[in-house]
PDB file of N, CA and C in Angstrom:
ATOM      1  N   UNK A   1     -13.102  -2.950   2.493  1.00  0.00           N
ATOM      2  CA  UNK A   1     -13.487  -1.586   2.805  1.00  0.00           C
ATOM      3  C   UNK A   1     -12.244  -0.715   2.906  1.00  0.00           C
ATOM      4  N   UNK A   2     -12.473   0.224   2.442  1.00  0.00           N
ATOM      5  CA  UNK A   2     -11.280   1.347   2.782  1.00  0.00           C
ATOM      6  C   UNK A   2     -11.891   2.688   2.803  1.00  0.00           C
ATOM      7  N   UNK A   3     -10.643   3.996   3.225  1.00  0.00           N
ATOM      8  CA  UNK A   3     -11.237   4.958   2.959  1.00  0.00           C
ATOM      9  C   UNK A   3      -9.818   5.765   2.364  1.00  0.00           C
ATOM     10  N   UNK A   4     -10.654   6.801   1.903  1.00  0.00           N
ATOM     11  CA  UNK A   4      -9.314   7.447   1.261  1.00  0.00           C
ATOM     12  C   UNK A   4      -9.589   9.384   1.929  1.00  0.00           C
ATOM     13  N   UNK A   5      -8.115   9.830   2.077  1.00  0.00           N
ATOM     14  CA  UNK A   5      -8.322  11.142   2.508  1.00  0.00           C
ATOM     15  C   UNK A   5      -7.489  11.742   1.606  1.00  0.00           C
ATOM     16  N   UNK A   6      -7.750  13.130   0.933  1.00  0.00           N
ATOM     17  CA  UNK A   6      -6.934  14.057   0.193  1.00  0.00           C
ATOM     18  C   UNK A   6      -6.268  14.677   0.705  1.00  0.00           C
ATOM     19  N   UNK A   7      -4.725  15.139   0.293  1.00  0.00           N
ATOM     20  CA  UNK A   7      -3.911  15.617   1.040  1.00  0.00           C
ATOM     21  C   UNK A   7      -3.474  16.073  -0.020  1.00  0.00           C
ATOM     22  N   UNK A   8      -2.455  17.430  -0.365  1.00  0.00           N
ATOM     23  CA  UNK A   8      -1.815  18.426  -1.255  1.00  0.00           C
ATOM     24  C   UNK A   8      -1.323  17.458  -1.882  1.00  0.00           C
ATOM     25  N   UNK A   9      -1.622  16.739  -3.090  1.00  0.00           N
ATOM     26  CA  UNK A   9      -1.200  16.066  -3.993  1.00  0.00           C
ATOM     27  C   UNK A   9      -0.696  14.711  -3.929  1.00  0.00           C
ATOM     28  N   UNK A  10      -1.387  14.419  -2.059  1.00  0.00           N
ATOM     29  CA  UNK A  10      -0.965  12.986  -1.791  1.00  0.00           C
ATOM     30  C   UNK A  10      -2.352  12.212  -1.359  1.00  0.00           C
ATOM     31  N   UNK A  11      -2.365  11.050  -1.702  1.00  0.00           N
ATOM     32  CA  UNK A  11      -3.890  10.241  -1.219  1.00  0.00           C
ATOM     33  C   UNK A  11      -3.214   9.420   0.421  1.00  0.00           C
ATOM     34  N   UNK A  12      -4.241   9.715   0.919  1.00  0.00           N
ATOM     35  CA  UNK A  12      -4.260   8.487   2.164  1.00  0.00           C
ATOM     36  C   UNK A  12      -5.349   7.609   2.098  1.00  0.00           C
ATOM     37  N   UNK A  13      -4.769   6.297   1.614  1.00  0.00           N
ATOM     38  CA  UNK A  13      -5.712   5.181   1.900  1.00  0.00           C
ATOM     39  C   UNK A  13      -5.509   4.454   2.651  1.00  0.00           C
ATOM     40  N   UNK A  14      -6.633   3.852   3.501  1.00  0.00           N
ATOM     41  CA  UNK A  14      -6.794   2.515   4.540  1.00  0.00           C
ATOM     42  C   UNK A  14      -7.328   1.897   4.008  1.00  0.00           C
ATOM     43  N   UNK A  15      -6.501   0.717   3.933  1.00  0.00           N
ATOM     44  CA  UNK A  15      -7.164  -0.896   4.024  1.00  0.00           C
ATOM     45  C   UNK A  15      -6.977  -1.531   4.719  1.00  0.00           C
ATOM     46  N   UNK A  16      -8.765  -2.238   4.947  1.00  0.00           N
ATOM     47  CA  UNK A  16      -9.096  -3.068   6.237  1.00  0.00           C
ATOM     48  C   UNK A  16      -8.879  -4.544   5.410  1.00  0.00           C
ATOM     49  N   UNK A  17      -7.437  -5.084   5.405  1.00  0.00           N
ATOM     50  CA  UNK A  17      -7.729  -6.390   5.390  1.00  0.00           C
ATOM     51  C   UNK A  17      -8.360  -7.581   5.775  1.00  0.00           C
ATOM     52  N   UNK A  18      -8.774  -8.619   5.213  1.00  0.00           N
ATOM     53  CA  UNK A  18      -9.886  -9.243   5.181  1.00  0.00           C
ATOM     54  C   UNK A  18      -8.809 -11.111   5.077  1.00  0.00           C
ATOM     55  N   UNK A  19      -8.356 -11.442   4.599  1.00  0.00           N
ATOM     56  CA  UNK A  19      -8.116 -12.520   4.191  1.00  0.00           C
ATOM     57  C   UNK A  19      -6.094 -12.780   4.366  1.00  0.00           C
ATOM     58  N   UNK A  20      -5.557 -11.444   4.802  1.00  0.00           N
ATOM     59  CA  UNK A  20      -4.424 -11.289   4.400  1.00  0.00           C
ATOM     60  C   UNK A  20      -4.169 -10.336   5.820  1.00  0.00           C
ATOM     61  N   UNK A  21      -3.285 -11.292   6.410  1.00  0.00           N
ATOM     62  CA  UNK A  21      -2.534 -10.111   7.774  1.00  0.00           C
ATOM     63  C   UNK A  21      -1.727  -8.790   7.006  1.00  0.00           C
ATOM     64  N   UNK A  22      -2.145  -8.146   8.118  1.00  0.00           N
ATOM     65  CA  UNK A  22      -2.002  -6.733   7.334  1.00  0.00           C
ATOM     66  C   UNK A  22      -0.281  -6.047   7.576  1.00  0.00           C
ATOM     67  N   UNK A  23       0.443  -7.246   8.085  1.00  0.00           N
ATOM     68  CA  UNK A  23       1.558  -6.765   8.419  1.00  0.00           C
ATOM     69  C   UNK A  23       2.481  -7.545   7.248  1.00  0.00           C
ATOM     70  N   UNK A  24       1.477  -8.386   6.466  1.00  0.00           N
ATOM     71  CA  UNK A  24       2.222  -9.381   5.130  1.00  0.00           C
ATOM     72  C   UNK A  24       2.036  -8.282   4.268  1.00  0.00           C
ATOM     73  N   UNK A  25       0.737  -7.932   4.074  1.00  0.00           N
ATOM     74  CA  UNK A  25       0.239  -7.182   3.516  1.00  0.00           C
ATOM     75  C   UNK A  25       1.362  -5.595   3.049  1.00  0.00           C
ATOM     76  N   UNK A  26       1.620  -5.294   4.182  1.00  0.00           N
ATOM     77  CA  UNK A  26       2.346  -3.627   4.319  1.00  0.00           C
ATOM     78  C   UNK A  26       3.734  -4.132   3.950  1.00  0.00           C
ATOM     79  N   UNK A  27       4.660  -5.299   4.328  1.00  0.00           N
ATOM     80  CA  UNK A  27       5.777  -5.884   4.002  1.00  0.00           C
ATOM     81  C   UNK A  27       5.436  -5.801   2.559  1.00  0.00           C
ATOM     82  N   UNK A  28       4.721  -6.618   1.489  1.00  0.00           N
ATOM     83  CA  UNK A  28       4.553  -6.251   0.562  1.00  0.00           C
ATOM     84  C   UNK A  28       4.699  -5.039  -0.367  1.00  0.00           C
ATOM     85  N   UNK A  29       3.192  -4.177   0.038  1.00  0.00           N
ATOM     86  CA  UNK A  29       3.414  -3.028  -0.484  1.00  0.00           C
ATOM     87  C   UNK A  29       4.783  -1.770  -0.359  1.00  0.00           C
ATOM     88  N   UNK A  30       5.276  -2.188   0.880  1.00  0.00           N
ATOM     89  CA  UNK A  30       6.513  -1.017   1.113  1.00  0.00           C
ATOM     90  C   UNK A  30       7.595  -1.842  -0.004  1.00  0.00           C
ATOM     91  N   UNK A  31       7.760  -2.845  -0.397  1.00  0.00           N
ATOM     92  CA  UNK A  31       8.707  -3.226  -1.360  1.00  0.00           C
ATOM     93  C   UNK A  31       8.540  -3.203  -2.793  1.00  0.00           C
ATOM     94  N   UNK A  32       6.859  -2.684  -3.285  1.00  0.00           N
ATOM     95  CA  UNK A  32       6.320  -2.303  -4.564  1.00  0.00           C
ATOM     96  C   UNK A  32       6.606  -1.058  -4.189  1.00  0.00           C
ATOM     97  N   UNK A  33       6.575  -0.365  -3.259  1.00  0.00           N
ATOM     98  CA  UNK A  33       6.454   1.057  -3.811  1.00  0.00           C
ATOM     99  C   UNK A  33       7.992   1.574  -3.234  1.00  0.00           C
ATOM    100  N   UNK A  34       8.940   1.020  -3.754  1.00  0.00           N
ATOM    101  CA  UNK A  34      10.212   1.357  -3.349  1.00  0.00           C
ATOM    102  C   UNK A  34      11.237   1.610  -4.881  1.00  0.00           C
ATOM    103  N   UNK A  35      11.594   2.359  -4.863  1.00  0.00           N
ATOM    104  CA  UNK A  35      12.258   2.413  -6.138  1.00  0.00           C
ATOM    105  C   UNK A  35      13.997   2.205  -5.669  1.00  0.00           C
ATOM    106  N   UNK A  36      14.573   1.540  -6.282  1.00  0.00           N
ATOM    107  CA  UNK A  36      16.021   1.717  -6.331  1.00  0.00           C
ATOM    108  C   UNK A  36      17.069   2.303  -7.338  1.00  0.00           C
ATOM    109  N   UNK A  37      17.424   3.653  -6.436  1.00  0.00           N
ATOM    110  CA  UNK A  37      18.119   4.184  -7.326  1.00  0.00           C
ATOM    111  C   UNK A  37      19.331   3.780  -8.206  1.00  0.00           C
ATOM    112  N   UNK A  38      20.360   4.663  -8.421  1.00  0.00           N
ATOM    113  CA  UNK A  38      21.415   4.050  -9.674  1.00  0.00           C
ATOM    114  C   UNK A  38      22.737   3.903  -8.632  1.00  0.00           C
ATOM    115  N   UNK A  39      22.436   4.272  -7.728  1.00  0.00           N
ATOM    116  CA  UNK A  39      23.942   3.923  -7.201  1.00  0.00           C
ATOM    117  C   UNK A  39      23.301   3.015  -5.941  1.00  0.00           C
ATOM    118  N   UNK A  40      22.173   2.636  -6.270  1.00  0.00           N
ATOM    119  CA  UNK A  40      21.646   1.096  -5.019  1.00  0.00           C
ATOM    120  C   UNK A  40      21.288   1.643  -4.338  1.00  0.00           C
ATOM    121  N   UNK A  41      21.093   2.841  -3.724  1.00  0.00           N
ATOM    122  CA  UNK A  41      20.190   3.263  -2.788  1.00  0.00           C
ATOM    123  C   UNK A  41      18.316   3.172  -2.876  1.00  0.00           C
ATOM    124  N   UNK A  42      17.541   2.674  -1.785  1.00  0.00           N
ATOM    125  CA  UNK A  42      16.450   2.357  -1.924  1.00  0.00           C
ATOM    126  C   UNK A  42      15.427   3.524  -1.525  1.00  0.00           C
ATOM    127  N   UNK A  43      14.592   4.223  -1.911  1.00  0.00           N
ATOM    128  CA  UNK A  43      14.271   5.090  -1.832  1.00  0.00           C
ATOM    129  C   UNK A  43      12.359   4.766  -2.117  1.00  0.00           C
ATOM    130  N   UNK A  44      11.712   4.934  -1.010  1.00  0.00           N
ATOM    131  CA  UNK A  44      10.352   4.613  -0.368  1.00  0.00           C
ATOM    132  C   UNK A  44       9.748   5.624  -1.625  1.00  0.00           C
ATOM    133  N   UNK A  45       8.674   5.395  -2.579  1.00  0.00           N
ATOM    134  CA  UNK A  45       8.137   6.168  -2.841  1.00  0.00           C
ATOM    135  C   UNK A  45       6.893   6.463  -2.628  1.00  0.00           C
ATOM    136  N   UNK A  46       6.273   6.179  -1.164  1.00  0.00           N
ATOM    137  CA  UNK A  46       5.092   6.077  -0.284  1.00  0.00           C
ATOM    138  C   UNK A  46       5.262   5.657   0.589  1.00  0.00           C
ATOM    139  N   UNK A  47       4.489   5.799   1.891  1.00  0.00           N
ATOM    140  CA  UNK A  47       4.760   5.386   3.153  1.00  0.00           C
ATOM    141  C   UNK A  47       3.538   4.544   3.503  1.00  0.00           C
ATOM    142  N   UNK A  48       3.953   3.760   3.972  1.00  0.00           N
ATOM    143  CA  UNK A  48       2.923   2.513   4.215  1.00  0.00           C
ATOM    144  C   UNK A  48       3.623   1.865   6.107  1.00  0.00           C
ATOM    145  N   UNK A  49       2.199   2.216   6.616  1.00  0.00           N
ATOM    146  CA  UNK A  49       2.469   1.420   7.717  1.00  0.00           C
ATOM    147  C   UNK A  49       1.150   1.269   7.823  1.00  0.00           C
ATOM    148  N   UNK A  50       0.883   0.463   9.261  1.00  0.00           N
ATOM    149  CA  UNK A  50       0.548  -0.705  10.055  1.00  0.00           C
ATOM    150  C   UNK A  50      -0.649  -0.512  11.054  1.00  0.00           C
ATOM    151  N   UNK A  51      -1.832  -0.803  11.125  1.00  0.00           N
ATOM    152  CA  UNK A  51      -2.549  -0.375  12.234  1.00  0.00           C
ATOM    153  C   UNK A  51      -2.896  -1.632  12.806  1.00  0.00           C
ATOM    154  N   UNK A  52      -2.301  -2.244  13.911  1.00  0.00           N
ATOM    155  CA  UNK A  52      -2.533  -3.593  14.299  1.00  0.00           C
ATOM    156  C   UNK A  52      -3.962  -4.280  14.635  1.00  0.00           C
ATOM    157  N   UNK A  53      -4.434  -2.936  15.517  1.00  0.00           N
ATOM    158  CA  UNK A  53      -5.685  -3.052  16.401  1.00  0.00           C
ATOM    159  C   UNK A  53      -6.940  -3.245  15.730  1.00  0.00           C
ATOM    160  N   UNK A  54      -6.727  -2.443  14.327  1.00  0.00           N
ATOM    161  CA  UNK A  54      -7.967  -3.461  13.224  1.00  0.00           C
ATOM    162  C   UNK A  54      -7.632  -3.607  12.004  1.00  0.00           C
ATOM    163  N   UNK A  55      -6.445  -3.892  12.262  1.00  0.00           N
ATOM    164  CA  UNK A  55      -5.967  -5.097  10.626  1.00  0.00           C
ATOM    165  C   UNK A  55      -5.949  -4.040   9.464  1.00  0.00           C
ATOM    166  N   UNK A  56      -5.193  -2.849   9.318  1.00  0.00           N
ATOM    167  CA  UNK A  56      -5.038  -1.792   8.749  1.00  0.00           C
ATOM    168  C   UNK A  56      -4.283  -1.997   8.098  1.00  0.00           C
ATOM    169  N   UNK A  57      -3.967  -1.169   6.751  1.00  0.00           N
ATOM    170  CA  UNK A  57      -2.443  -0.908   6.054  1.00  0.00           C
ATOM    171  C   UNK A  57      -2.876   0.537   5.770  1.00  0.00           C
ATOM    172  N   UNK A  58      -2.191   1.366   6.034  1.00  0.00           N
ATOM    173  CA  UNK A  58      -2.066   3.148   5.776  1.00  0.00           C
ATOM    174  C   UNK A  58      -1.234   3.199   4.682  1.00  0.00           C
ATOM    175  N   UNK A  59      -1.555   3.431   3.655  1.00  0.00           N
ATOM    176  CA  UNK A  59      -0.893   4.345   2.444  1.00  0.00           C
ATOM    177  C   UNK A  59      -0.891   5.662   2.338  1.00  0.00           C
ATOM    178  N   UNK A  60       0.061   6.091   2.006  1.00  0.00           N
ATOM    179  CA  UNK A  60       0.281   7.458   1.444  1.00  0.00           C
ATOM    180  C   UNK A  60       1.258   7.948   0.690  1.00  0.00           C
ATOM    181  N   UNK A  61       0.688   8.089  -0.651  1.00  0.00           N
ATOM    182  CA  UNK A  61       1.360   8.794  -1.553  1.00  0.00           C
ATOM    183  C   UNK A  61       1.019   9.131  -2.810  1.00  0.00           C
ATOM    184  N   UNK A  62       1.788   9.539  -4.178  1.00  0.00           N
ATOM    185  CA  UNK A  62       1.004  10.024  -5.511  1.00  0.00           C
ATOM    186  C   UNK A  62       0.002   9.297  -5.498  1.00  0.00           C
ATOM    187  N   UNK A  63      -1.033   9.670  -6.441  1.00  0.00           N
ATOM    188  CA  UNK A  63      -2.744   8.812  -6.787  1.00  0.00           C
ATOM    189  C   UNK A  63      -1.721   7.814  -7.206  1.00  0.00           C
ATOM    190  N   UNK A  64      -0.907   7.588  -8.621  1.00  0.00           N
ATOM    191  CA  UNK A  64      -0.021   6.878  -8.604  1.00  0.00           C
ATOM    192  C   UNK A  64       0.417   5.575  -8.199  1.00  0.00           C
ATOM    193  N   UNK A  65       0.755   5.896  -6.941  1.00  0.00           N
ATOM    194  CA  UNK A  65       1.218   4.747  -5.735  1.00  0.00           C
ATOM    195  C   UNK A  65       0.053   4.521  -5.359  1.00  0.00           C
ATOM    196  N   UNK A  66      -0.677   5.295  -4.851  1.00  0.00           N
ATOM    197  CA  UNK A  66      -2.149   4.677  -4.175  1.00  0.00           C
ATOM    198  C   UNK A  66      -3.037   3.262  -5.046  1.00  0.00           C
ATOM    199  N   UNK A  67      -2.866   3.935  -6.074  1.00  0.00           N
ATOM    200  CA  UNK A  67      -3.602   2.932  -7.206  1.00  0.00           C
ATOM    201  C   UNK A  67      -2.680   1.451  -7.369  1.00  0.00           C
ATOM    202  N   UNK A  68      -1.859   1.808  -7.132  1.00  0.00           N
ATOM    203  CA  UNK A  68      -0.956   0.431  -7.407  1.00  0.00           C
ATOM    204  C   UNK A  68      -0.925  -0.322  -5.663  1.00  0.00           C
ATOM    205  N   UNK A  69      -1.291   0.246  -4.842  1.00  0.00           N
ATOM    206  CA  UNK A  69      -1.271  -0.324  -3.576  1.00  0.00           C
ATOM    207  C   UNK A  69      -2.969  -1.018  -3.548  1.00  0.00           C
ATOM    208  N   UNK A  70      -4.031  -0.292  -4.228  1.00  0.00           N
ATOM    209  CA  UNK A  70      -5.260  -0.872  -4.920  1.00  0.00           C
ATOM    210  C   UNK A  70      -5.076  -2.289  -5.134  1.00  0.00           C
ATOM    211  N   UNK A  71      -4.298  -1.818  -6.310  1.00  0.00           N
ATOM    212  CA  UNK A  71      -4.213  -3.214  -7.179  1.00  0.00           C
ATOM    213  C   UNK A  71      -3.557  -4.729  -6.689  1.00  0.00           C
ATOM    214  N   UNK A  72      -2.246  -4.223  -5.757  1.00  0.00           N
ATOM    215  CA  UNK A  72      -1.980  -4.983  -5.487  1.00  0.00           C
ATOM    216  C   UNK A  72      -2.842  -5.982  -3.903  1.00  0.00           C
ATOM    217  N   UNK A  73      -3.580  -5.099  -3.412  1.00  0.00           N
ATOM    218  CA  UNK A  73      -4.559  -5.017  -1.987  1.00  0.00           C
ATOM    219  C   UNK A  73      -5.474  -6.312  -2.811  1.00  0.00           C
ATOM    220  N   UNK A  74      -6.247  -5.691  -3.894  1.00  0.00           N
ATOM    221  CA  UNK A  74      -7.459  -6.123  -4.351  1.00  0.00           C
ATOM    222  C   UNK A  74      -6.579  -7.542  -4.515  1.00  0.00           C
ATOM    223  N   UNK A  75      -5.331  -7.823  -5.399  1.00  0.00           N
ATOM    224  CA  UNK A  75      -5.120  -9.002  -5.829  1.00  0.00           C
ATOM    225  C   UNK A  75      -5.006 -10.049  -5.328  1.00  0.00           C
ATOM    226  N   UNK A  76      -4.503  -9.184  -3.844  1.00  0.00           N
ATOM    227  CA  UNK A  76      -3.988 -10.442  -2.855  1.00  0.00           C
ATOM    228  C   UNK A  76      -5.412 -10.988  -2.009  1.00  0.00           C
ATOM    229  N   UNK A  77      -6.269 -10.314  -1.555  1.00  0.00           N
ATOM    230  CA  UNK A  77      -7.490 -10.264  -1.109  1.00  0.00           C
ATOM    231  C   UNK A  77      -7.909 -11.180  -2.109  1.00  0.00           C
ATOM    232  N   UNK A  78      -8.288 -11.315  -3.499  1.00  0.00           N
ATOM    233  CA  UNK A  78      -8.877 -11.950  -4.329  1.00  0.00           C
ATOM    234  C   UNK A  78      -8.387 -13.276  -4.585  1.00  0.00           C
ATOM    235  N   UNK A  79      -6.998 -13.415  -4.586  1.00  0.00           N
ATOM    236  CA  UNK A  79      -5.701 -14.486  -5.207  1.00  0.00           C
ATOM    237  C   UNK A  79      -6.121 -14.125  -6.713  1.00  0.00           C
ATOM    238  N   UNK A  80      -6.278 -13.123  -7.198  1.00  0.00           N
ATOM    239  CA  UNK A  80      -6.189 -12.951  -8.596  1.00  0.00           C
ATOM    240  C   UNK A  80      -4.616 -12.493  -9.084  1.00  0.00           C
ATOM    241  N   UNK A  81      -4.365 -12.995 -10.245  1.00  0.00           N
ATOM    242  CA  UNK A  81      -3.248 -12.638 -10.504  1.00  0.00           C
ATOM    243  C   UNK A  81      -3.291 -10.861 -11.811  1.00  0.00           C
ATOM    244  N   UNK A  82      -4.451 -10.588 -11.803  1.00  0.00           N
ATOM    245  CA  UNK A  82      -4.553  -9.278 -12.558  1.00  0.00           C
ATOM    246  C   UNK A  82      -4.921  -8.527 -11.997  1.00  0.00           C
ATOM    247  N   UNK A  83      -5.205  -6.919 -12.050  1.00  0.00           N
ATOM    248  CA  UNK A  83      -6.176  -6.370 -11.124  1.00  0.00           C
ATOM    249  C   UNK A  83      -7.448  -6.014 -11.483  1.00  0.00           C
TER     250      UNK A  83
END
């Protein structure tokens, strides 16, 4: 289950993990959605944290990132290796 909220050109999605602690889970996604620049600096391109109290991961950022935090949510939830 999740939900998603619109924001000026940014998505907020929650996912209620199911099969996958949601703090493996957010460790994950904050290291997919991190780009590293050219002189090694690491630079977040979404913010992803943590809702302990019911097994949350908060995304936010381009549809973009959201979709790839999807994909990677759905995969790990599934153990599929595609999305």
């Amino acid at each position: 289950m999740s939900d998603i909220i619109l924001t000026a050109r940014q998505l907020t999605k929650v996912f209620r993990t199911r099969s996958t602690e949601a703090a493996n889970v957010a460790k994950i996604l904050t290291e997919a959605l991190t780009r590293q620049l050219p002189n090694g600096q690491k630079l977040p391109t979404a913010s992803v944290a943590v809702e302990p109290g019911s097994q949350s991961v908060v995304v936010t950022g381009s549809p973009g990132d959201v979709q790839t935090a999807v994909d990677i949510v759905s995969q790990l939830e599934t153990g599929s290796s595609t999305p």
